[in-house]
Structures are given as C-alpha cells and as structure tokens.
N, C-alpha and C. Protein backbone atom coordinates (compact mmCIF):
# COMPACT_ATOMS: atom_id res chain seq x y z
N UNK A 1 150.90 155.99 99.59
CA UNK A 1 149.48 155.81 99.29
C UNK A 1 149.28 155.27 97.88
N UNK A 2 149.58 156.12 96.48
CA UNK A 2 149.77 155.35 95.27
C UNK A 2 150.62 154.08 95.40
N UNK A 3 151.30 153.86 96.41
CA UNK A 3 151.95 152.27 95.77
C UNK A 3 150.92 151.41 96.10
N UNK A 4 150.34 151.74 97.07
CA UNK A 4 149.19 150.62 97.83
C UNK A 4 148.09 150.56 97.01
N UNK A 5 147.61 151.40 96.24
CA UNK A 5 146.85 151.26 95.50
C UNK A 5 147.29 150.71 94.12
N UNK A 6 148.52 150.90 93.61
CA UNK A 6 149.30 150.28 92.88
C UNK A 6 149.39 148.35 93.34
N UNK A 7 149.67 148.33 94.12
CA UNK A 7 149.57 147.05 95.01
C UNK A 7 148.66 146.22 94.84
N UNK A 8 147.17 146.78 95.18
CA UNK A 8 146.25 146.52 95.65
C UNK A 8 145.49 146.44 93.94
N UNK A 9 145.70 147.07 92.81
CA UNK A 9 144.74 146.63 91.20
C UNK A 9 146.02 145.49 90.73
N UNK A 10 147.40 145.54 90.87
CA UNK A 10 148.03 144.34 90.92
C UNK A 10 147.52 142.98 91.24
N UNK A 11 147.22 143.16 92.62
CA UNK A 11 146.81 141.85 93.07
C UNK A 11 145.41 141.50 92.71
N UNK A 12 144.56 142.41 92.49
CA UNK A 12 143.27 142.26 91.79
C UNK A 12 143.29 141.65 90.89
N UNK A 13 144.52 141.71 89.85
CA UNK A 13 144.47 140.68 88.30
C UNK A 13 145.16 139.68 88.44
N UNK A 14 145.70 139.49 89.61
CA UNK A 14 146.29 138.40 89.84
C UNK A 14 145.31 136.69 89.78
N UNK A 15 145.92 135.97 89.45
CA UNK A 15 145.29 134.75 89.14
C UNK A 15 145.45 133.88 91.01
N UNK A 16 144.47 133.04 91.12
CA UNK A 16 145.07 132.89 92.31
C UNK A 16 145.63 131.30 92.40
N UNK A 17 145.14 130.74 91.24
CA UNK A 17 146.00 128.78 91.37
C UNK A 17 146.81 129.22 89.76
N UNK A 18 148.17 129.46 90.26
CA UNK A 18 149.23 129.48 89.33
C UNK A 18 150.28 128.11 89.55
N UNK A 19 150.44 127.44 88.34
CA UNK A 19 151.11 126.34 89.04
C UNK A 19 152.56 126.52 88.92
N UNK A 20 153.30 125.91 89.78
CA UNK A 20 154.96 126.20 89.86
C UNK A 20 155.65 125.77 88.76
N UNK A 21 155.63 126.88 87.55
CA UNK A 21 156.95 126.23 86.42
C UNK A 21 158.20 126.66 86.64
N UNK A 22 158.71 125.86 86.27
CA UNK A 22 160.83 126.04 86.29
C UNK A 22 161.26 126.02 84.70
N UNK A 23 162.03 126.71 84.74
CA UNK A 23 162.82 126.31 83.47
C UNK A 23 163.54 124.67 83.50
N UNK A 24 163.07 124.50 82.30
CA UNK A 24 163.79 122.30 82.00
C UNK A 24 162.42 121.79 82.18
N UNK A 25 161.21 122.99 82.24
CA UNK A 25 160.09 121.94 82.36
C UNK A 25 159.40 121.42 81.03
N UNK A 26 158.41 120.06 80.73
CA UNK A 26 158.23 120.46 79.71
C UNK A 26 156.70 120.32 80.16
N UNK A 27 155.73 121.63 79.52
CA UNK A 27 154.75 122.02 79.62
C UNK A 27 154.09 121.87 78.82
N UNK A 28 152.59 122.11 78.95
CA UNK A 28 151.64 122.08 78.15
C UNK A 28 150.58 123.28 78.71
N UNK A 29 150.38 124.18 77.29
CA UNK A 29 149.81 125.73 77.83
C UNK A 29 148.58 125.40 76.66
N UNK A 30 147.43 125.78 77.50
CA UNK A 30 145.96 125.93 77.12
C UNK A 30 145.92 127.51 76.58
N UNK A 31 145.53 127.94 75.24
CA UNK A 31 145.51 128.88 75.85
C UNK A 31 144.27 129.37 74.68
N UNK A 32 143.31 130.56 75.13
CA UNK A 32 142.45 130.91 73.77
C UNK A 32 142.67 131.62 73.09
N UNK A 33 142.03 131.38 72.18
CA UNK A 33 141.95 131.98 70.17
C UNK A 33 140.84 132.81 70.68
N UNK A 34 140.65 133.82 69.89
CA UNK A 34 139.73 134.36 69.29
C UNK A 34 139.93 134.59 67.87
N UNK A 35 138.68 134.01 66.77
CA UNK A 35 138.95 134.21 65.09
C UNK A 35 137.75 134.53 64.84
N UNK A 36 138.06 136.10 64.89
CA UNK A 36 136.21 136.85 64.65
C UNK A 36 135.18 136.24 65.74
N UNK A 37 134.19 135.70 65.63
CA UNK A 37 133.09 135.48 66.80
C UNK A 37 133.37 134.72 67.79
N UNK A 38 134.25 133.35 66.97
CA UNK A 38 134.27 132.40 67.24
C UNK A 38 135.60 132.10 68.72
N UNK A 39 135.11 131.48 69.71
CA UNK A 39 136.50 131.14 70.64
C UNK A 39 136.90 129.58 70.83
N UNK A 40 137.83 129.50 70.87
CA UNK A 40 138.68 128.15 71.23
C UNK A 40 139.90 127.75 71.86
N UNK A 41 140.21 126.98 72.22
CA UNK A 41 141.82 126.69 73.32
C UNK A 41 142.79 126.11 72.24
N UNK A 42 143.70 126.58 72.25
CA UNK A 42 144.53 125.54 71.77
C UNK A 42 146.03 125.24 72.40
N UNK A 43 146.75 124.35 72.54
CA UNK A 43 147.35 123.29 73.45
C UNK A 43 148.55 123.70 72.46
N UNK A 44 149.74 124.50 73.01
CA UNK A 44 151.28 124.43 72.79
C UNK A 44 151.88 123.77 73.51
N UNK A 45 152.67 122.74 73.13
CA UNK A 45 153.42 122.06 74.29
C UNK A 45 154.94 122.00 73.56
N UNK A 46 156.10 122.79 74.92
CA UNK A 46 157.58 122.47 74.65
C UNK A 46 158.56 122.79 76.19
N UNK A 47 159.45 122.94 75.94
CA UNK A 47 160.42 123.07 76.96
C UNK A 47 160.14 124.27 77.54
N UNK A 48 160.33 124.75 79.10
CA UNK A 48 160.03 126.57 79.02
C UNK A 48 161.96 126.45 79.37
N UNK A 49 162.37 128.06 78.50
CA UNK A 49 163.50 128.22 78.06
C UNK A 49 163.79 129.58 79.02
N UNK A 50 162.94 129.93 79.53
CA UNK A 50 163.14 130.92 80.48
C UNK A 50 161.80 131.55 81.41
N UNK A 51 162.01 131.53 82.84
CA UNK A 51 161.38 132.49 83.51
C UNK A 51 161.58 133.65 84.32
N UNK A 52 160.35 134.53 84.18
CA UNK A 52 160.54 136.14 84.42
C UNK A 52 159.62 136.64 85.25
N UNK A 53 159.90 136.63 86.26
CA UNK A 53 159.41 138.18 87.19
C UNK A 53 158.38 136.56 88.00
N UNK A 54 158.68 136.07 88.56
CA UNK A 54 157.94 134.73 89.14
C UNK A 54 156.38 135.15 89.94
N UNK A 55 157.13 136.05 91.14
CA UNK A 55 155.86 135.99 92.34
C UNK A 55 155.06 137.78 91.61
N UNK A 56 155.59 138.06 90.64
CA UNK A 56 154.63 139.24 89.73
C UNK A 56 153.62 139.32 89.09
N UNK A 57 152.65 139.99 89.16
CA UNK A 57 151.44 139.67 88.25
C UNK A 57 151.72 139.92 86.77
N UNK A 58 153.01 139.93 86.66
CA UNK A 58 153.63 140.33 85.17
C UNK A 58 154.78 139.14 84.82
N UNK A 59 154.49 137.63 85.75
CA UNK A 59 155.02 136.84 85.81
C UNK A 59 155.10 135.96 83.69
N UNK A 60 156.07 135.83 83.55
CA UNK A 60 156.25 135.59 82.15
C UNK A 60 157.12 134.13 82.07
N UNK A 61 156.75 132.93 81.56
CA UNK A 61 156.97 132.22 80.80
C UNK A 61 157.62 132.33 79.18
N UNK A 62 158.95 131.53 78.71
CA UNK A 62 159.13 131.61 77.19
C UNK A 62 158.96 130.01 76.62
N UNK A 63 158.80 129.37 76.40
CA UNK A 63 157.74 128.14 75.65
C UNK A 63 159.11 127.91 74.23
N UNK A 64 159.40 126.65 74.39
CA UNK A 64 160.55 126.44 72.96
C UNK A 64 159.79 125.40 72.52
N UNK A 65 159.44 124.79 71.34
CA UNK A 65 159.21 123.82 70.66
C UNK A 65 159.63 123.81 69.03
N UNK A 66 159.85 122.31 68.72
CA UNK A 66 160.03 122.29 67.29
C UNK A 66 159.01 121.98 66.53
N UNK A 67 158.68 122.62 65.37
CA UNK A 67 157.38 122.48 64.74
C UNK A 67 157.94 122.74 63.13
N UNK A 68 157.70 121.62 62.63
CA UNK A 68 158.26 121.06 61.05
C UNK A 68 159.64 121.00 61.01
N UNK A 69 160.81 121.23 62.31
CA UNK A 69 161.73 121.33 61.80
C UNK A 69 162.14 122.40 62.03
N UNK A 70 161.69 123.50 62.41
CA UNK A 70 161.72 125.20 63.03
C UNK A 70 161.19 125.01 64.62
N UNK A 71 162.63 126.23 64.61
CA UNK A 71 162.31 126.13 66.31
C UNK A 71 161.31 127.41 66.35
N UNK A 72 159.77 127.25 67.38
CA UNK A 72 159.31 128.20 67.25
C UNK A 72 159.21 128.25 69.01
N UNK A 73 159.08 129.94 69.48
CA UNK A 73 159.32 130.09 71.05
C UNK A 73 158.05 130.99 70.94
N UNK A 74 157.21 130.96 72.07
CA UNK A 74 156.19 131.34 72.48
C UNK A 74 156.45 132.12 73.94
N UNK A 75 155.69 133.63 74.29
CA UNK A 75 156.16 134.11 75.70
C UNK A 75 154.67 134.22 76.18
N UNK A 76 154.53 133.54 77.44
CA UNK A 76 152.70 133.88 77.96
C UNK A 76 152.91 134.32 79.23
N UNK A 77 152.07 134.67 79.39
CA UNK A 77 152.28 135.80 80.80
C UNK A 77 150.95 134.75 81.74
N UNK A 78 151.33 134.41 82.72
CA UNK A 78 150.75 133.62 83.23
C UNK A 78 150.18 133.76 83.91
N UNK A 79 149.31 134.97 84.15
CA UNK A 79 148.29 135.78 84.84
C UNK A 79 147.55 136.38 84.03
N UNK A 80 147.33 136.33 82.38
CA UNK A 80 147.03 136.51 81.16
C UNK A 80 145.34 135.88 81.73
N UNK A 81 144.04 136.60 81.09
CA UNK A 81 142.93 135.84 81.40
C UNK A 81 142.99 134.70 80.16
N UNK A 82 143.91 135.47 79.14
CA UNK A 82 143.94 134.22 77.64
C UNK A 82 144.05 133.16 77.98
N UNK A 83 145.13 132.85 78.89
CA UNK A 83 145.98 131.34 79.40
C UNK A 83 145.10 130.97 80.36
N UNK A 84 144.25 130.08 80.23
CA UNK A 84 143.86 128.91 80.54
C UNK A 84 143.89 128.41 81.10
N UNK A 85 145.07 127.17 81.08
CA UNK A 85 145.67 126.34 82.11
C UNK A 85 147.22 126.04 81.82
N UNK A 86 148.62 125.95 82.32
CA UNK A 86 148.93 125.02 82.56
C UNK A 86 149.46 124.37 83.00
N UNK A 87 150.05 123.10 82.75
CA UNK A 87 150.09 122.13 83.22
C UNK A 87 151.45 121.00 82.33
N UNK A 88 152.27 120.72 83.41
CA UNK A 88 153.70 120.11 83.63
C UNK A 88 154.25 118.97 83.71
N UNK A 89 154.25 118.89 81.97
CA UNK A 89 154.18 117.24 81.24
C UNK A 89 155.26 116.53 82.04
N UNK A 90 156.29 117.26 82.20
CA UNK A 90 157.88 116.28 81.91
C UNK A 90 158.93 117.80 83.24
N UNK A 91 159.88 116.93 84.42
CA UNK A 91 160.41 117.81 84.72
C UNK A 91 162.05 117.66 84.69
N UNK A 92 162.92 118.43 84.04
CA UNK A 92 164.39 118.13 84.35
C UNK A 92 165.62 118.77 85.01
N UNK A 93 166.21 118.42 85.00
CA UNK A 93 167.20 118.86 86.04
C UNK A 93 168.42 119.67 85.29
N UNK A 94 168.09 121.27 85.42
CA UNK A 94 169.32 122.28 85.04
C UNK A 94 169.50 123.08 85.61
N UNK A 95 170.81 123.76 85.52
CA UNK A 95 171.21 124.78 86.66
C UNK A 95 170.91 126.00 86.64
N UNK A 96 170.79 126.29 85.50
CA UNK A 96 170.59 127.58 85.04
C UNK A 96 168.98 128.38 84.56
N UNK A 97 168.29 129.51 84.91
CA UNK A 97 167.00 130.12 84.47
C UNK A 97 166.99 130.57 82.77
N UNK A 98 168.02 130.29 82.45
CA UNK A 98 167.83 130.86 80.53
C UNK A 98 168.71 130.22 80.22
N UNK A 99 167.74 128.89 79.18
CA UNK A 99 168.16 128.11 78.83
C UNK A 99 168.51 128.17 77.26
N UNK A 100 169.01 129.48 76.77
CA UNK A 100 169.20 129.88 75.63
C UNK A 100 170.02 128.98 74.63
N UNK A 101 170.96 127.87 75.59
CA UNK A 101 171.90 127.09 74.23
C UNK A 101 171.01 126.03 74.23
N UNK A 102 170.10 126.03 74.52
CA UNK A 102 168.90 124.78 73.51
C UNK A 102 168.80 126.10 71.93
N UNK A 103 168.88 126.72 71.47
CA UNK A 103 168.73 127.09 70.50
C UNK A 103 169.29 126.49 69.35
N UNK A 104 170.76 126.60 69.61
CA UNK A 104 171.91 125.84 68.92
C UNK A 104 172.09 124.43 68.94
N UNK A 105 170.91 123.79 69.61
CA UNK A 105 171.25 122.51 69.67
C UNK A 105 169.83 121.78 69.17
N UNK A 106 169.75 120.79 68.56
CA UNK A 106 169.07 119.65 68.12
C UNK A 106 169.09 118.27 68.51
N UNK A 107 167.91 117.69 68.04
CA UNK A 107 168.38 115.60 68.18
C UNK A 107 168.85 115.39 69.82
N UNK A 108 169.73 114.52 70.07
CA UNK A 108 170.38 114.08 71.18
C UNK A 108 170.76 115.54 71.82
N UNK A 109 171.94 115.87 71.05
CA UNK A 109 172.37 117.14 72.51
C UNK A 109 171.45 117.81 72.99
N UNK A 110 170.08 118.47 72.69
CA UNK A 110 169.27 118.95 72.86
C UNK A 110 168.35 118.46 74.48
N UNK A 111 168.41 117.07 74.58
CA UNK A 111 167.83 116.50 75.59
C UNK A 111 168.11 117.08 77.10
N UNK A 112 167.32 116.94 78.13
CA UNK A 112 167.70 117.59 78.95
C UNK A 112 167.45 116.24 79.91
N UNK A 113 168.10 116.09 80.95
CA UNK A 113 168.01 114.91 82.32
C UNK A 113 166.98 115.12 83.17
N UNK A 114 165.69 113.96 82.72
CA UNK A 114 164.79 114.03 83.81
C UNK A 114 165.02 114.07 85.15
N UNK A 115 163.62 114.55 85.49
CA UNK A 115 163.62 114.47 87.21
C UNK A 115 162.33 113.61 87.60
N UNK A 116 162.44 112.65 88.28
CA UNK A 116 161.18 112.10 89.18
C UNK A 116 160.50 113.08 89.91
N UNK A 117 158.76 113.11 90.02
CA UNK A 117 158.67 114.45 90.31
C UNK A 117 156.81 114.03 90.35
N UNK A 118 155.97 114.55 91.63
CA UNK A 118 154.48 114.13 91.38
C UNK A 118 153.93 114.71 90.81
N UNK A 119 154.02 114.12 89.54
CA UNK A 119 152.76 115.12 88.79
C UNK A 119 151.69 115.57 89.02
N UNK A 120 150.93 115.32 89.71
CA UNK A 120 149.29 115.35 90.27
C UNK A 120 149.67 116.43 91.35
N UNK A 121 150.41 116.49 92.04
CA UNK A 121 150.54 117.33 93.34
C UNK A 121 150.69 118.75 92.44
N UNK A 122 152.06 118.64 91.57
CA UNK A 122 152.53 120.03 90.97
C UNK A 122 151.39 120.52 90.38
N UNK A 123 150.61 119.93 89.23
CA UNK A 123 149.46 120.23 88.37
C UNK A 123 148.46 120.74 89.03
N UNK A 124 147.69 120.12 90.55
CA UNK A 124 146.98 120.37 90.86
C UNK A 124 146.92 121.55 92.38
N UNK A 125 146.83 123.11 91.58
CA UNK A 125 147.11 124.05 92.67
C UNK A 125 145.14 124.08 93.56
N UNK A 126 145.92 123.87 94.82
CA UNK A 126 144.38 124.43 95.13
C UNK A 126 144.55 126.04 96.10
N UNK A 127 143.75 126.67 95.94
CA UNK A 127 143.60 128.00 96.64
C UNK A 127 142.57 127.78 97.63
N UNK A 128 142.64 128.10 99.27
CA UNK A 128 141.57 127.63 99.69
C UNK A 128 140.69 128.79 100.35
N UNK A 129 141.10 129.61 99.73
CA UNK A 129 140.59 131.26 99.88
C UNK A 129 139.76 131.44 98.82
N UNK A 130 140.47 131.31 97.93
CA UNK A 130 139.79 131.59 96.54
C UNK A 130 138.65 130.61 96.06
N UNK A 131 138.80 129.58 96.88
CA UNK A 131 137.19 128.36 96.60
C UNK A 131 136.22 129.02 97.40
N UNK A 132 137.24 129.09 98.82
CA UNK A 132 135.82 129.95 99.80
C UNK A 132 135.03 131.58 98.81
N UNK A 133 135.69 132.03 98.63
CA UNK A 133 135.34 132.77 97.90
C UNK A 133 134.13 132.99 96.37
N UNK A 134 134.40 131.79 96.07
CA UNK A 134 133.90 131.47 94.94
C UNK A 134 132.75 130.87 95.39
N UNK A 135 132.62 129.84 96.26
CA UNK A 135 131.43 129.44 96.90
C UNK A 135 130.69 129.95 97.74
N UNK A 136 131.17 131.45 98.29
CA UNK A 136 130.50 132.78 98.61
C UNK A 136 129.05 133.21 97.92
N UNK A 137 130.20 133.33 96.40
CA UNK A 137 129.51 134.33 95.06
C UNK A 137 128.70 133.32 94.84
N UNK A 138 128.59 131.62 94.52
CA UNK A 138 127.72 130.62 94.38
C UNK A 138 126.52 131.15 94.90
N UNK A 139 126.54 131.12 96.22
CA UNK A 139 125.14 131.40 97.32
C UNK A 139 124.61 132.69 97.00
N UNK A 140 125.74 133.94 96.75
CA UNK A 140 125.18 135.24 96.71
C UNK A 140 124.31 135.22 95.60
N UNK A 141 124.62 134.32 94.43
CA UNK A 141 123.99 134.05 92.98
C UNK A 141 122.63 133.54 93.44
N UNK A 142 122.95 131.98 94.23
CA UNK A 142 121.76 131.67 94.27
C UNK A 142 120.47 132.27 95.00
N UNK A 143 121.04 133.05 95.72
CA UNK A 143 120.14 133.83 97.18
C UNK A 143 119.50 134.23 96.05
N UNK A 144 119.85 135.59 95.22
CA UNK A 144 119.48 136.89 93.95
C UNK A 144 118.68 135.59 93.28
N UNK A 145 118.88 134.81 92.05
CA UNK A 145 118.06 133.96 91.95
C UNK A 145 116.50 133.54 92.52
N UNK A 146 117.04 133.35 93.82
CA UNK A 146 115.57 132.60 94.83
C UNK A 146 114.59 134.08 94.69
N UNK A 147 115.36 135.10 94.70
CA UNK A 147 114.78 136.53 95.41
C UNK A 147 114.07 137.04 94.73
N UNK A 148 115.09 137.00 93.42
CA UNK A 148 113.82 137.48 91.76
C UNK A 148 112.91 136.85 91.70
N UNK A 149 113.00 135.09 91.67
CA UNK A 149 112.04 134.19 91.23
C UNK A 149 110.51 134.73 92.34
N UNK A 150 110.70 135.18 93.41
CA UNK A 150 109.91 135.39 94.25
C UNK A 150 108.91 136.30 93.85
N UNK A 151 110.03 137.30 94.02
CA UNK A 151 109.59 138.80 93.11
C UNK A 151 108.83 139.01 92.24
N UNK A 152 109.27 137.67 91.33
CA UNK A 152 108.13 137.61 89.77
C UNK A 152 107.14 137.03 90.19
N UNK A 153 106.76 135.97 91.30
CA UNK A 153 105.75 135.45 91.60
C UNK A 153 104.50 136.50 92.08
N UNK A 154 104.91 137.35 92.64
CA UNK A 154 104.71 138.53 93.64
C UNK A 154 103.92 139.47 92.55
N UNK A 155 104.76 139.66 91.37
CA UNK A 155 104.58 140.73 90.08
C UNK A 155 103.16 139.58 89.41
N UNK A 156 103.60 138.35 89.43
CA UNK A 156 102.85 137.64 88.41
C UNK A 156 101.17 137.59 89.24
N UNK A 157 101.34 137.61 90.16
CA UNK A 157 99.94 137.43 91.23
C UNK A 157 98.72 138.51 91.13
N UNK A 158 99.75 139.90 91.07
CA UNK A 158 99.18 140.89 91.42
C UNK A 158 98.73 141.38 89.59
N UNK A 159 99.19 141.17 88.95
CA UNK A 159 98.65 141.12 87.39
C UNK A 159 97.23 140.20 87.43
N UNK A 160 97.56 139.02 87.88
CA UNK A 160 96.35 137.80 87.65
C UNK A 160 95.21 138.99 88.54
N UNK A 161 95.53 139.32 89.67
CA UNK A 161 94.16 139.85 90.47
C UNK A 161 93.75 141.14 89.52
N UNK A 162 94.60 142.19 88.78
CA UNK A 162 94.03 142.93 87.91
C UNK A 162 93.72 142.68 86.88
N UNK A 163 93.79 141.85 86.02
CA UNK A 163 93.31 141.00 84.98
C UNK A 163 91.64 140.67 85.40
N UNK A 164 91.73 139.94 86.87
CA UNK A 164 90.33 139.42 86.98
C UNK A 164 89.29 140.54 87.22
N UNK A 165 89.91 140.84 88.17
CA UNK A 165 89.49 143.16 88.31
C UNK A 165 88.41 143.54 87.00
N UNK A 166 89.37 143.30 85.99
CA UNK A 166 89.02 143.84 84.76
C UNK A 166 87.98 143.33 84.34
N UNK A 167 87.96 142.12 84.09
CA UNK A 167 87.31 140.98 83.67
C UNK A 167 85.74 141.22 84.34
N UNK A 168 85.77 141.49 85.45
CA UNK A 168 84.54 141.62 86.51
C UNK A 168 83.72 142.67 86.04
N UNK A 169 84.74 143.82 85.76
CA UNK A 169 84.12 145.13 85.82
C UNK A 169 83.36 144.79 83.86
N UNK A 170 83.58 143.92 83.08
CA UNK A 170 83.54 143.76 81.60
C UNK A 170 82.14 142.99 81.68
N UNK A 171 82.10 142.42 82.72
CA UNK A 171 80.66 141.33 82.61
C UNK A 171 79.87 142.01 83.41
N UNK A 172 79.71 142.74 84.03
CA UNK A 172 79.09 143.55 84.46
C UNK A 172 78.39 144.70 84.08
N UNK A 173 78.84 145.11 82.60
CA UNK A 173 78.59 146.03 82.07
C UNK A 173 77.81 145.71 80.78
C-alpha cells in the first residue's frame, strides 16, 4: 500500500515531455535563476559526461563544459521544475555511460565522433495525454471564467435595481 502511494507522488512530479539524452551528447540546458525578486533562464551548453537513474523521477544528468580554460561540470535533475528545457545540439558515438576520461583530456583528444541523428524528432517530445490534459484544464479555466463573468453580471444587475430602489424612495420624500 505505501509503495503505491510512494509510486503514485513520484509520478505526480514527474515531468511528462522529457527528451532522450545519452551520454556523448552535446546539450543545451535552459534553466532558471532566481536573484532576489527577480527570475530568468540561463543557457549552459556542454557534453553530458554521465547519466543516472534514466526512467526515475530522480533522473540526473552531469553537463561538462570549458569556461575560460576551466573545466566546469554541472548535475540537473531533469524532472527539476528549475530546468526548463533541454535540448540536443550535437550527438556522438561512445560506448560507455561515464565519460569521466574527458576530464584528463583537452584540444583534439578531447573530441568525441559524431553521429547523424534528427534533430527535430529528438528535441521535439510530444505527450499526447498530457496535451489532452492540458486542453482539459484550458476549457475547465475557460468554463469558471464564462461562469464568474455571468455571476458578476447577475451581482452587477441586482445592485443597479437597488440603487434605483433607493433613488425612488429619495425623490419621493
């Protein structure tokens, strides 16, 4: 009984268009800032050097890039509401899930052997549950919308007739 319910707030935070990364890919991760009030995305892009726990809602990405000359590695959890989007610049061909001797390596050895590969297909996940779904909550929004707007018409009417009420009983007197 607890696993199913264990199961079941799992899959609740689950994201539902996750796109397929491999290690040798090279990516580009959206992801947001918060700096005091203010929010914004900002765009890391490098090799991913390892992946963890894939079909998990605790599914983890590690991100390698060089920046001034320093290798800096980034880990995002890709069911994170932070992360954004992303999306799978460059794909290559290695055998291995931890690609740890890119560390030790630079320049030329560092390169990894592309793969031909549709970008548009991989990038673009569609969920067709999760649209239906979403275009559910659209209508349920707009129904509530139509319903209030009514409502206030309804509220706004019955004010105008006691207003005039008033008004009657004022000239009359």
């Amino acid at each position: 009984m607890s696993f199913e319910l264990i199961k079941k707030v799992n899959d609740a935070q689950k994201k539902s268009n996750v796109v397929d990364v491999r290690s040798g890919d090279t990516v580009r991760v959206h992801q947001k800032i918060k700096e005091g009030v203010k929010e914004r995305i900002q765009i890391f892009e490098g090799v991913v050097i390892r992946t963890d726990r894939k079909n998990s809602h605790t599914s983890r990405i590690t991100v390698r890039k060089i920046a001034s000359g320093v290798g800096v590695e980034k880990g995002f959890m890709m069911h994170s509401p932070l992360v954004e989007k992303v999306e799978v610049v460059r794909r290559a061909k290695v055998r291995r899930n931890y690609l740890s001797f890119l560390r030790n390596r630079s320049g030329k050895s560092a390169r990894l052997k592309n793969l031909n590969f549709d970008r548009e297909s991989v990038n673009s996940v569609v969920d067709e549950a999760a649209e239906a779904e979403e275009a559910r909550l659209k209508e349920l929004t707009k129904a509530d919308a139509e319903a209030k707007l009514a409502e206030k018409a309804v509220v706004e009417a019955e004010l105008e007739a006691k207003q005039a009420e008033v008004e009657s009983r004022h000239t009359e007197a």
